[in-house]
PDB file of N, CA and C in Angstrom:
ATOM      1  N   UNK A   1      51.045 -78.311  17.754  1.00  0.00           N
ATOM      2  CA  UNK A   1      49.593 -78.389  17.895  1.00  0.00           C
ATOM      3  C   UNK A   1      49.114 -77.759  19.201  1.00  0.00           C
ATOM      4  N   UNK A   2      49.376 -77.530  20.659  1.00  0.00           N
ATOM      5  CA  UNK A   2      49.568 -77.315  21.243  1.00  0.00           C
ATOM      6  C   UNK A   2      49.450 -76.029  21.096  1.00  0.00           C
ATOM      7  N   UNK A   3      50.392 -75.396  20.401  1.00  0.00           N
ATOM      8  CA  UNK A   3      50.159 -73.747  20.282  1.00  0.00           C
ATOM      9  C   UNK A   3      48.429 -73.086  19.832  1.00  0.00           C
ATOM     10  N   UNK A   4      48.510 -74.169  18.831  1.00  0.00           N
ATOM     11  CA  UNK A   4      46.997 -74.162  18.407  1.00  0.00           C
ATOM     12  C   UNK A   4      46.022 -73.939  19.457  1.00  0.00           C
ATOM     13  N   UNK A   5      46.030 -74.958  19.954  1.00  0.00           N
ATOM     14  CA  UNK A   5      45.003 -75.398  21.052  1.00  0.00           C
ATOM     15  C   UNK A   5      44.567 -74.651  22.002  1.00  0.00           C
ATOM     16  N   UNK A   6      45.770 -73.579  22.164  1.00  0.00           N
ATOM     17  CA  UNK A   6      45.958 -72.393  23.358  1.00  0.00           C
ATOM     18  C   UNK A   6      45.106 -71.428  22.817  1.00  0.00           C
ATOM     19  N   UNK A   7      45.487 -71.329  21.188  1.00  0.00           N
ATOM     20  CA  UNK A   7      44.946 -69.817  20.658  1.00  0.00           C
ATOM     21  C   UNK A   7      43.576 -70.190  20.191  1.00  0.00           C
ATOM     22  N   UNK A   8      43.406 -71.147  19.877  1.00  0.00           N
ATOM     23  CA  UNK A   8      41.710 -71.785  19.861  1.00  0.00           C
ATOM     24  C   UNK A   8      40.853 -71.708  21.449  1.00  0.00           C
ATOM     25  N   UNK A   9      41.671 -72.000  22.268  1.00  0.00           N
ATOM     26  CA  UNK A   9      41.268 -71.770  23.691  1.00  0.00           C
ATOM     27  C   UNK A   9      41.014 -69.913  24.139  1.00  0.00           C
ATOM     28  N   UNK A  10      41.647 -69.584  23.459  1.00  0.00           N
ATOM     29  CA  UNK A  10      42.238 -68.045  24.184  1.00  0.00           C
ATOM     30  C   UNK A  10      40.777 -66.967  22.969  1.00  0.00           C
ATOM     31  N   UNK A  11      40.927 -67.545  22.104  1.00  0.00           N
ATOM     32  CA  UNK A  11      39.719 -67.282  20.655  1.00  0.00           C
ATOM     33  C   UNK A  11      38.030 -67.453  21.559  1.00  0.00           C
ATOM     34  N   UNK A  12      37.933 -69.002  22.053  1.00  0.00           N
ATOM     35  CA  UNK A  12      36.785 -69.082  22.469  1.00  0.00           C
ATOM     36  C   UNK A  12      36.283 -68.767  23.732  1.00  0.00           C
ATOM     37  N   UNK A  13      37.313 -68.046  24.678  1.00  0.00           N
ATOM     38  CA  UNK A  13      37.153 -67.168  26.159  1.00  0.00           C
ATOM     39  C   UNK A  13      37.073 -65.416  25.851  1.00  0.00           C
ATOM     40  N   UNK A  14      37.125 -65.209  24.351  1.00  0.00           N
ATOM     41  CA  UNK A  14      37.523 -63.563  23.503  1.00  0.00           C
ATOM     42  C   UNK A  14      38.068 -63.017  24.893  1.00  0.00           C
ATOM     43  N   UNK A  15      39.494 -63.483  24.729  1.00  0.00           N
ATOM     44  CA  UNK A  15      40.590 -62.995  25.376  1.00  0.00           C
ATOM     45  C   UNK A  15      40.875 -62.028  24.093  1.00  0.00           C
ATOM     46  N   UNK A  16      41.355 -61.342  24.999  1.00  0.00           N
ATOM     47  CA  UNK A  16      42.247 -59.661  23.845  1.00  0.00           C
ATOM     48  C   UNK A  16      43.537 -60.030  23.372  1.00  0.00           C
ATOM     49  N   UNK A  17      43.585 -60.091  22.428  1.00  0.00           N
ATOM     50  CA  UNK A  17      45.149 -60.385  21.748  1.00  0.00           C
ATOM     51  C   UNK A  17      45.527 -58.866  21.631  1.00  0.00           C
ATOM     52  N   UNK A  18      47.177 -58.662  22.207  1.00  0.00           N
ATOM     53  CA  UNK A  18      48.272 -57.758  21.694  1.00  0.00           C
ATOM     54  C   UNK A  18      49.022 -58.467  21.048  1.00  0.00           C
ATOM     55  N   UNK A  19      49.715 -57.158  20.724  1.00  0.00           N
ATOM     56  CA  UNK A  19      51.125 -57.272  19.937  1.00  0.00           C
ATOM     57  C   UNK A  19      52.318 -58.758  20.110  1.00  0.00           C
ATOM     58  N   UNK A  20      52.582 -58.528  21.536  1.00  0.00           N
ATOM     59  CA  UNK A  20      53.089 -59.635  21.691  1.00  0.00           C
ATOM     60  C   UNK A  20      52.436 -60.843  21.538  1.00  0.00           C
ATOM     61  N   UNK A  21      50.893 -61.166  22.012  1.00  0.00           N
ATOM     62  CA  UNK A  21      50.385 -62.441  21.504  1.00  0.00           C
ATOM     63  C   UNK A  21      50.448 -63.038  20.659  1.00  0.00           C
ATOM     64  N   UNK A  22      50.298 -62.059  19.042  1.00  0.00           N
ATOM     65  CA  UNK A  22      50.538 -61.927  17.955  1.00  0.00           C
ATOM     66  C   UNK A  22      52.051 -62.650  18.054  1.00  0.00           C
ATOM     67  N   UNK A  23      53.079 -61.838  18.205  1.00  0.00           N
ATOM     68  CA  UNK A  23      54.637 -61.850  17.816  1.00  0.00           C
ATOM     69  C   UNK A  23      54.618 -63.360  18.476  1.00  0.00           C
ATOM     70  N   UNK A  24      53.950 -63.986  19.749  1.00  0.00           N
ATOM     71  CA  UNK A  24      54.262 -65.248  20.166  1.00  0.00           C
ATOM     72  C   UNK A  24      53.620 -66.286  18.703  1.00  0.00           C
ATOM     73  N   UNK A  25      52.925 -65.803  18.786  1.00  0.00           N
ATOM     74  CA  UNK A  25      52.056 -66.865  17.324  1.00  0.00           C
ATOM     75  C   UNK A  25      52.943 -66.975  16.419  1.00  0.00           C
ATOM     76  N   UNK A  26      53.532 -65.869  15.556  1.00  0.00           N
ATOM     77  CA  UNK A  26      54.151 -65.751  14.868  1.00  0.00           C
ATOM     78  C   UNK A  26      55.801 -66.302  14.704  1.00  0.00           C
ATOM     79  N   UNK A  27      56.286 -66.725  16.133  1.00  0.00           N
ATOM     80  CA  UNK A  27      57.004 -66.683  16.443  1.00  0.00           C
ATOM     81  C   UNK A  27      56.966 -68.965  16.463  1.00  0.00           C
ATOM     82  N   UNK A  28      56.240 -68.748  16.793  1.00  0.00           N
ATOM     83  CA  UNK A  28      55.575 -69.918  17.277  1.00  0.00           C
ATOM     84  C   UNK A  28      55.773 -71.268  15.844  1.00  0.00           C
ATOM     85  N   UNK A  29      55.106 -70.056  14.559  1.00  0.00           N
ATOM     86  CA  UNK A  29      55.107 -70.500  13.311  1.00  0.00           C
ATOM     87  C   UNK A  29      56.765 -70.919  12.399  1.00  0.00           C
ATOM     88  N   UNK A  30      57.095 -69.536  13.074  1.00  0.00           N
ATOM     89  CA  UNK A  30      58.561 -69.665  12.572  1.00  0.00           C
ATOM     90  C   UNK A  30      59.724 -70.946  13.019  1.00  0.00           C
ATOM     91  N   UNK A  31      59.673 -71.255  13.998  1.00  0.00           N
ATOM     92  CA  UNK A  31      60.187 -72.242  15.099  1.00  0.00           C
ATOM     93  C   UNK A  31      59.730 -73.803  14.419  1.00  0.00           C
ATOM     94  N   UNK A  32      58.305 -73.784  13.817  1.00  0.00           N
ATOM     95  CA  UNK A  32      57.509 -74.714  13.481  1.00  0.00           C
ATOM     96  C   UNK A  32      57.687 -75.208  12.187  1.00  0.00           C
ATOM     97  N   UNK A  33      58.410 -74.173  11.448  1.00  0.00           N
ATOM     98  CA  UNK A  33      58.364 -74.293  10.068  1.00  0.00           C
ATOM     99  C   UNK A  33      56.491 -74.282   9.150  1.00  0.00           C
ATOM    100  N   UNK A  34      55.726 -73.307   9.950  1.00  0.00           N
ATOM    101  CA  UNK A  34      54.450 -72.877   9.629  1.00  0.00           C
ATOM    102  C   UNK A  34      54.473 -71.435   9.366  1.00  0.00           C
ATOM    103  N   UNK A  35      54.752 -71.131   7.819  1.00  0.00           N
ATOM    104  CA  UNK A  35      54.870 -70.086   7.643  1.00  0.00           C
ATOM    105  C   UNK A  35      53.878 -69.830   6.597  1.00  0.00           C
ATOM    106  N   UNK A  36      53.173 -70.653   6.439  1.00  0.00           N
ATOM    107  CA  UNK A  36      51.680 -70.616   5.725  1.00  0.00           C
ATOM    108  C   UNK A  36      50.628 -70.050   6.828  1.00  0.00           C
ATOM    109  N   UNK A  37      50.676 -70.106   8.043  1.00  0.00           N
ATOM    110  CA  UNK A  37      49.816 -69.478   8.814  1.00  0.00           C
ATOM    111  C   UNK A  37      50.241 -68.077   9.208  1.00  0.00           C
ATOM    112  N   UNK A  38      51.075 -67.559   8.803  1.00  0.00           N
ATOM    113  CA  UNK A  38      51.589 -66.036   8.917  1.00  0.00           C
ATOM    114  C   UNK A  38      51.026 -65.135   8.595  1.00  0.00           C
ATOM    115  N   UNK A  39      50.591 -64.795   7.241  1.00  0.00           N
ATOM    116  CA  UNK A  39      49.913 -63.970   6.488  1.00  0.00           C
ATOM    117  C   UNK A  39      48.435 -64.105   7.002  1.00  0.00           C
ATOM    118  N   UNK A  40      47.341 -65.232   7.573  1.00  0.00           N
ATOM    119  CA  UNK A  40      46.353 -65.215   8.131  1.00  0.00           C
ATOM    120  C   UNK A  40      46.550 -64.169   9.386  1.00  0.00           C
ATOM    121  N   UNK A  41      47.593 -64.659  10.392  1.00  0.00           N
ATOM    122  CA  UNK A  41      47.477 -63.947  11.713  1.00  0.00           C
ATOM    123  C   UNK A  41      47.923 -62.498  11.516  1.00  0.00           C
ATOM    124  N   UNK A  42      48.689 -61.914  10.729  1.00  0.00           N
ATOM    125  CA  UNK A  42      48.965 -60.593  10.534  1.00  0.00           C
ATOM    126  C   UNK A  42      47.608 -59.843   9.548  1.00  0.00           C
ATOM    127  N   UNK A  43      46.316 -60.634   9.158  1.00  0.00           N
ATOM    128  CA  UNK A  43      45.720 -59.941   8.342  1.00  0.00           C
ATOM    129  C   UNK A  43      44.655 -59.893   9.520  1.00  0.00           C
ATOM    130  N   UNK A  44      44.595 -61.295  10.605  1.00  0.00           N
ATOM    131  CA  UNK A  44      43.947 -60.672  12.058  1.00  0.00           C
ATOM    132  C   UNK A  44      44.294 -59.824  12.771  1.00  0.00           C
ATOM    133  N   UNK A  45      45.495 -59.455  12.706  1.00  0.00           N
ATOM    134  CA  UNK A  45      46.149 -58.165  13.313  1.00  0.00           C
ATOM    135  C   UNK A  45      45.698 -56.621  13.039  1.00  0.00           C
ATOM    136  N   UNK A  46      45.758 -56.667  11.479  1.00  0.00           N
ATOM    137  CA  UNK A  46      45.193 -55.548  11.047  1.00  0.00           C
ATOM    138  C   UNK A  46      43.536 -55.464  11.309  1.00  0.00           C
ATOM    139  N   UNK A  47      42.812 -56.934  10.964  1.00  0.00           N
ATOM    140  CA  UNK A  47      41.515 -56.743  11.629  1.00  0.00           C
ATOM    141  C   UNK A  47      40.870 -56.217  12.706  1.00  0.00           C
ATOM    142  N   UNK A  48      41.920 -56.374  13.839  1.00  0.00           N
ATOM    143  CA  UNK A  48      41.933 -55.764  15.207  1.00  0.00           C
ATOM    144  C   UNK A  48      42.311 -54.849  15.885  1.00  0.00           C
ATOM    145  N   UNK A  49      42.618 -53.734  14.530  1.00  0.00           N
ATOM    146  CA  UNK A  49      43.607 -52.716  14.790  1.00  0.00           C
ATOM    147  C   UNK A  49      44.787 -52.669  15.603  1.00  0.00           C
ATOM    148  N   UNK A  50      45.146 -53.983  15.733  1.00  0.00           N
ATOM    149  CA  UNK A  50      46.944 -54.267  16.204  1.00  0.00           C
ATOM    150  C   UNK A  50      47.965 -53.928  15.001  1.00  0.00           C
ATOM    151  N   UNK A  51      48.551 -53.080  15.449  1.00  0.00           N
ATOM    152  CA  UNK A  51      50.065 -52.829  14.028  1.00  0.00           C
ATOM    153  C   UNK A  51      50.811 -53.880  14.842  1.00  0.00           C
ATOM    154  N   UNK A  52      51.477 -54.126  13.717  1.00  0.00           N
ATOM    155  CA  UNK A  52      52.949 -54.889  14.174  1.00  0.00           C
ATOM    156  C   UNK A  52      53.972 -54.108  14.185  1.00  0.00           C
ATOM    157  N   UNK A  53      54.889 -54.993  14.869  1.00  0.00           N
ATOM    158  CA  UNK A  53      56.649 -53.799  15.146  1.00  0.00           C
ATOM    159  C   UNK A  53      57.262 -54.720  14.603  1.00  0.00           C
ATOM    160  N   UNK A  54      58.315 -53.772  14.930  1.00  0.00           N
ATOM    161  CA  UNK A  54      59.906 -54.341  14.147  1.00  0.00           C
ATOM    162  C   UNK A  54      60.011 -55.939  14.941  1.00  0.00           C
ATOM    163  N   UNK A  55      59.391 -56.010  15.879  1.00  0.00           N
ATOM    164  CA  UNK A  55      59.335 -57.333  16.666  1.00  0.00           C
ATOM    165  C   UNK A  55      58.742 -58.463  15.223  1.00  0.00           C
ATOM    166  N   UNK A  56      57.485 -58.118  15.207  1.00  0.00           N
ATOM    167  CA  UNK A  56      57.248 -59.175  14.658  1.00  0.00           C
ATOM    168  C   UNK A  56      57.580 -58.924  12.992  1.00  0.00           C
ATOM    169  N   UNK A  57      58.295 -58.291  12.344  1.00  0.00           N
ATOM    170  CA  UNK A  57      58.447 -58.337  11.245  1.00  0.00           C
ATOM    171  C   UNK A  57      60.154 -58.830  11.252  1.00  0.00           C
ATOM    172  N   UNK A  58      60.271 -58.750  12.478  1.00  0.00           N
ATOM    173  CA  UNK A  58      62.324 -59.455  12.685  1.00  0.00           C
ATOM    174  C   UNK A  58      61.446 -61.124  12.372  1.00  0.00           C
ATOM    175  N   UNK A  59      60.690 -61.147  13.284  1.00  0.00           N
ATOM    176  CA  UNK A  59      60.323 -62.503  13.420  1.00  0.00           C
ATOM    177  C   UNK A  59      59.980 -63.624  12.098  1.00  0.00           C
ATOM    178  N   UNK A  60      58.894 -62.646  11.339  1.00  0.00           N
ATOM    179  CA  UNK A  60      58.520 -63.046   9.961  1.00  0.00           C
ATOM    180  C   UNK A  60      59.972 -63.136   9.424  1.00  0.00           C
ATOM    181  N   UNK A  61      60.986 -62.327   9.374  1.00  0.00           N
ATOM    182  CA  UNK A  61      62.064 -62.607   8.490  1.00  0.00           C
ATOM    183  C   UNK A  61      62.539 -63.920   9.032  1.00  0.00           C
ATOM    184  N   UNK A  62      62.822 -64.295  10.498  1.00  0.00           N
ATOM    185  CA  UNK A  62      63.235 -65.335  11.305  1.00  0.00           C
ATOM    186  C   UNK A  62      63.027 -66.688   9.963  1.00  0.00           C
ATOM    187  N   UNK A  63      61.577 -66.524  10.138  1.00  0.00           N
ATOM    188  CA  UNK A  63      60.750 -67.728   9.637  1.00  0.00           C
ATOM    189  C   UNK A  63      61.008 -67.997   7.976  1.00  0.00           C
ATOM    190  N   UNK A  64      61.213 -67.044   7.283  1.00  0.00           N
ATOM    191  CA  UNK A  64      61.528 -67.222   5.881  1.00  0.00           C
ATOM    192  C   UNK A  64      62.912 -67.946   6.060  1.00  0.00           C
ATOM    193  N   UNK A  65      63.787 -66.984   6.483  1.00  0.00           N
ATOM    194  CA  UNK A  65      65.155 -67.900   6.792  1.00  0.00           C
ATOM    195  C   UNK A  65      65.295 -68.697   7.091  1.00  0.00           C
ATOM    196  N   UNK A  66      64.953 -69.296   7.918  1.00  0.00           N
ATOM    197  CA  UNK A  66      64.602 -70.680   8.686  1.00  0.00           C
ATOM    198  C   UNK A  66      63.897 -71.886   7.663  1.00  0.00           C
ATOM    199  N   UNK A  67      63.213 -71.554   6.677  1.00  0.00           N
ATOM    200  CA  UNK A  67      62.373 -72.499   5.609  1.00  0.00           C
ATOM    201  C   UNK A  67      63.030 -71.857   4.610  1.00  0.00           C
ATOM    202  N   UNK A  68      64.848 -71.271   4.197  1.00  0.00           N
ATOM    203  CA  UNK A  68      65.098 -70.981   3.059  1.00  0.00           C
ATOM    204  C   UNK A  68      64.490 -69.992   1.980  1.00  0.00           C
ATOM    205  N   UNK A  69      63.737 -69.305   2.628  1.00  0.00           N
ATOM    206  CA  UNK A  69      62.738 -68.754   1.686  1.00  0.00           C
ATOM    207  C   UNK A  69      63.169 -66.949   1.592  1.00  0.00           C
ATOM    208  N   UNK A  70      64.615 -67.640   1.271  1.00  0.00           N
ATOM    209  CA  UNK A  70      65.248 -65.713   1.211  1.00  0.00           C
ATOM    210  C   UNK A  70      64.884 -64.810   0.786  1.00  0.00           C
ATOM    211  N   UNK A  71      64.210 -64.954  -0.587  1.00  0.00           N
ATOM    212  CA  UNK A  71      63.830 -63.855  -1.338  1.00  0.00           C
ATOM    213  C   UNK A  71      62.269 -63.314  -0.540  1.00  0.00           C
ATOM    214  N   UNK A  72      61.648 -64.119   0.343  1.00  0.00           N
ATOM    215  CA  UNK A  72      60.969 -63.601   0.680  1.00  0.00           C
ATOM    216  C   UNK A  72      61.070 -62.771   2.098  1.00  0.00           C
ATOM    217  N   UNK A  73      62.319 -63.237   2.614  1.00  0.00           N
ATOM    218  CA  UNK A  73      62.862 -62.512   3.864  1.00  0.00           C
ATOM    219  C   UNK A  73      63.378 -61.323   3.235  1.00  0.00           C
ATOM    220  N   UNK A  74      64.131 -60.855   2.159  1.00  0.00           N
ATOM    221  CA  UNK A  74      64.649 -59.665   1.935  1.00  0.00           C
ATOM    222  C   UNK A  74      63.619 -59.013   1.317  1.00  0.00           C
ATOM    223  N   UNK A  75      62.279 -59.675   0.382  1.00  0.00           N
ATOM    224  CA  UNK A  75      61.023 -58.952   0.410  1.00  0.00           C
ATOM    225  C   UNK A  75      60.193 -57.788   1.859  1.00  0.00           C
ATOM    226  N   UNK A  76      60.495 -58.403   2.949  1.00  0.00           N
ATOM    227  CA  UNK A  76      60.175 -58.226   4.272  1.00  0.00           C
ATOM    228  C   UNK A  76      61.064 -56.924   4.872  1.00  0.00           C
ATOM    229  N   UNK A  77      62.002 -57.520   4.528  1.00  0.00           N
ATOM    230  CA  UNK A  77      63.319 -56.543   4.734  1.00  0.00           C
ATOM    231  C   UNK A  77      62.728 -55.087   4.093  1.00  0.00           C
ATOM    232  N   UNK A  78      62.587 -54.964   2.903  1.00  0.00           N
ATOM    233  CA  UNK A  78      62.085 -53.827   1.682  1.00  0.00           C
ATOM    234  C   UNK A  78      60.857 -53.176   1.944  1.00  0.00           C
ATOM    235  N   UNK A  79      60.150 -53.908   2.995  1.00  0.00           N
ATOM    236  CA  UNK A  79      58.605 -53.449   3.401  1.00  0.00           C
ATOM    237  C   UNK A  79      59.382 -52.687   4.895  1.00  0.00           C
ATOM    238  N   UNK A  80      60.518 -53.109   5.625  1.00  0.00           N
ATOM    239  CA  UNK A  80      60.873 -52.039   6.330  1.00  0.00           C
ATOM    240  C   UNK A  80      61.236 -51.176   6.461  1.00  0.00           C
ATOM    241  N   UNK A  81      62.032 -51.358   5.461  1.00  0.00           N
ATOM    242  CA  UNK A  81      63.141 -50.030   4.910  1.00  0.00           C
ATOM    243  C   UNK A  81      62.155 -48.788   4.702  1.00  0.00           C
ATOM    244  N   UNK A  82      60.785 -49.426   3.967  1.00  0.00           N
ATOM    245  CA  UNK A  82      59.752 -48.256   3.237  1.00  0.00           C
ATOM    246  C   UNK A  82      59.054 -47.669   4.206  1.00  0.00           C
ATOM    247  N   UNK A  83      59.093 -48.666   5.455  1.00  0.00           N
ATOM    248  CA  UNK A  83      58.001 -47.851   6.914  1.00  0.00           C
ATOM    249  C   UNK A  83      58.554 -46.597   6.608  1.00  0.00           C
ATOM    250  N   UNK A  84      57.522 -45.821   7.469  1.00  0.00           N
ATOM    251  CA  UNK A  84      58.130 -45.229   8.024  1.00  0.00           C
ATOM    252  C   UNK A  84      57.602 -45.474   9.764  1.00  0.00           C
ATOM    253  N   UNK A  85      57.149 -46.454  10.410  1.00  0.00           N
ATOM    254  CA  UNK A  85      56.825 -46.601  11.719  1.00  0.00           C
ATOM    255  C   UNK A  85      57.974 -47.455  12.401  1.00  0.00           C
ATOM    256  N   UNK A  86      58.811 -48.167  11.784  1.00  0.00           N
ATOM    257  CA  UNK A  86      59.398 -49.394  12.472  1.00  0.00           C
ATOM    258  C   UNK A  86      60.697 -49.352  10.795  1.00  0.00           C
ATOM    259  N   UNK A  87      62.057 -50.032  11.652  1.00  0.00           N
ATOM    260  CA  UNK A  87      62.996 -49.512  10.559  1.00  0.00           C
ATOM    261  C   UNK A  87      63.805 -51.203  11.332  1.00  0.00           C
ATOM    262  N   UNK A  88      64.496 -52.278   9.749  1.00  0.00           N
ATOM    263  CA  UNK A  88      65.279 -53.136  10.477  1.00  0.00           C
ATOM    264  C   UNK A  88      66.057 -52.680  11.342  1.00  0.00           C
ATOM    265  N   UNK A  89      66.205 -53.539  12.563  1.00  0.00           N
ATOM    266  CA  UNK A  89      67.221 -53.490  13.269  1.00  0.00           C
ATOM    267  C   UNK A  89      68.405 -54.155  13.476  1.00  0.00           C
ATOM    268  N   UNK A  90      69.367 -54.370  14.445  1.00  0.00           N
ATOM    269  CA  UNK A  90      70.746 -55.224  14.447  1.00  0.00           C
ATOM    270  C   UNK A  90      70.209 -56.493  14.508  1.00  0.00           C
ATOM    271  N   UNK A  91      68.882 -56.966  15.243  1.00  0.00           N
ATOM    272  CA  UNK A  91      68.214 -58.293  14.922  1.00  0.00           C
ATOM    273  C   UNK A  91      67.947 -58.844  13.706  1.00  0.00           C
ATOM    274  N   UNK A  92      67.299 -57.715  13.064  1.00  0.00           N
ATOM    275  CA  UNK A  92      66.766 -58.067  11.767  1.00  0.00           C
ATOM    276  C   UNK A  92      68.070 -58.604  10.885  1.00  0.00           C
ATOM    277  N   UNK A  93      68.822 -57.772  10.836  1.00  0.00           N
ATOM    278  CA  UNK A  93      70.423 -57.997   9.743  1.00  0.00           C
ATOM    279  C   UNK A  93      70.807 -59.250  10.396  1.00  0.00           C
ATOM    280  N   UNK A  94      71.108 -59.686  11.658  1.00  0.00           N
ATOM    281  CA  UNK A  94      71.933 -60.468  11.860  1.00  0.00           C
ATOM    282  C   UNK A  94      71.107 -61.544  11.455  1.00  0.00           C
ATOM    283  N   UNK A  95      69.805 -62.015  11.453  1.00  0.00           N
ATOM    284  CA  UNK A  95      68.666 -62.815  11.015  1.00  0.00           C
ATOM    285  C   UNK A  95      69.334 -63.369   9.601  1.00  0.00           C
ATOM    286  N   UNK A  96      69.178 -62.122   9.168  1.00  0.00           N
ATOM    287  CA  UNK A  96      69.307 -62.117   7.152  1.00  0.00           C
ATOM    288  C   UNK A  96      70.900 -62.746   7.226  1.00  0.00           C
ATOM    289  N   UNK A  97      71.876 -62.062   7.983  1.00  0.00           N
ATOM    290  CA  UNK A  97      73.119 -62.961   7.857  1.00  0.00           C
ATOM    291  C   UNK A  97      73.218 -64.558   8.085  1.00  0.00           C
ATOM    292  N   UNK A  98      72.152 -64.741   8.958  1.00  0.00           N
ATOM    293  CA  UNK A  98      72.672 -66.121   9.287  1.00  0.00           C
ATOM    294  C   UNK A  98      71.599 -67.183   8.318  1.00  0.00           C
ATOM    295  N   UNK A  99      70.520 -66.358   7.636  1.00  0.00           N
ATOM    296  CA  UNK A  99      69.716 -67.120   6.596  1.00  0.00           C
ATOM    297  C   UNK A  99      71.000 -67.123   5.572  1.00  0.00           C
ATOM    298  N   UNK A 100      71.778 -66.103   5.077  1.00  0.00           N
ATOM    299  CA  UNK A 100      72.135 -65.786   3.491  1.00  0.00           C
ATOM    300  C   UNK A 100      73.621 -67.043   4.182  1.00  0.00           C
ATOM    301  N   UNK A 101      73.972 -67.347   5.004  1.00  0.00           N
ATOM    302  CA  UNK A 101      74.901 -68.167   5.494  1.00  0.00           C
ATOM    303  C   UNK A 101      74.298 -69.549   5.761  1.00  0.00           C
ATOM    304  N   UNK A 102      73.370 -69.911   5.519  1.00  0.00           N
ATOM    305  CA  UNK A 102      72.972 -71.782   5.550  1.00  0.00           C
ATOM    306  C   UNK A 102      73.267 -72.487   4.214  1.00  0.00           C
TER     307      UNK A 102
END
């Protein structure tokens, strides 16, 4: 809740969110097992003309794995492969190894 409170705080001072602010949120969710608030903050991302990186799309995979939700981490996986801006990395795989291993 706490995380909340910051980005509700940080929302009502229209502080500038980057990339990383983003990837902390996101990151934030994953850790939390709040992966229902994911798809909101990445569709504020695009609202704000922030792209995401391989950062926060390692991360989104983090979070599927983490709540079992494989098929939607190797969904994620398939949206990287197709970039062409950002490509998985040794993070990303080792992620998917240690989800496809719980």
């Amino acid at each position: 809740d706490q995380v909340w409170a910051v980005h509700d705080e940080m929302r009502a001072k229209n502080m500038q969110y980057s990339v990383v602010t983003y990837n902390a949120l996101i990151d934030a969710c994953a850790r939390s097992g709040e992966m229902s608030r994911v798809s909101p903050l990445l569709e504020q991302m695009s609202q704000e003309g922030i792209e995401p990186n391989v950062i926060t799309y390692s991360t989104v995979v983090k979070g599927y794995c983490q709540d079992n939700r494989l098929n939607q981490a190797f969904e994620v996986l398939e949206d990287m492969k197709r970039s062409a801006d950002f490509s998985p990395d040794e993070v990303t795989y080792n992620t998917l190894l240690d989800g496809c291993a719980r």
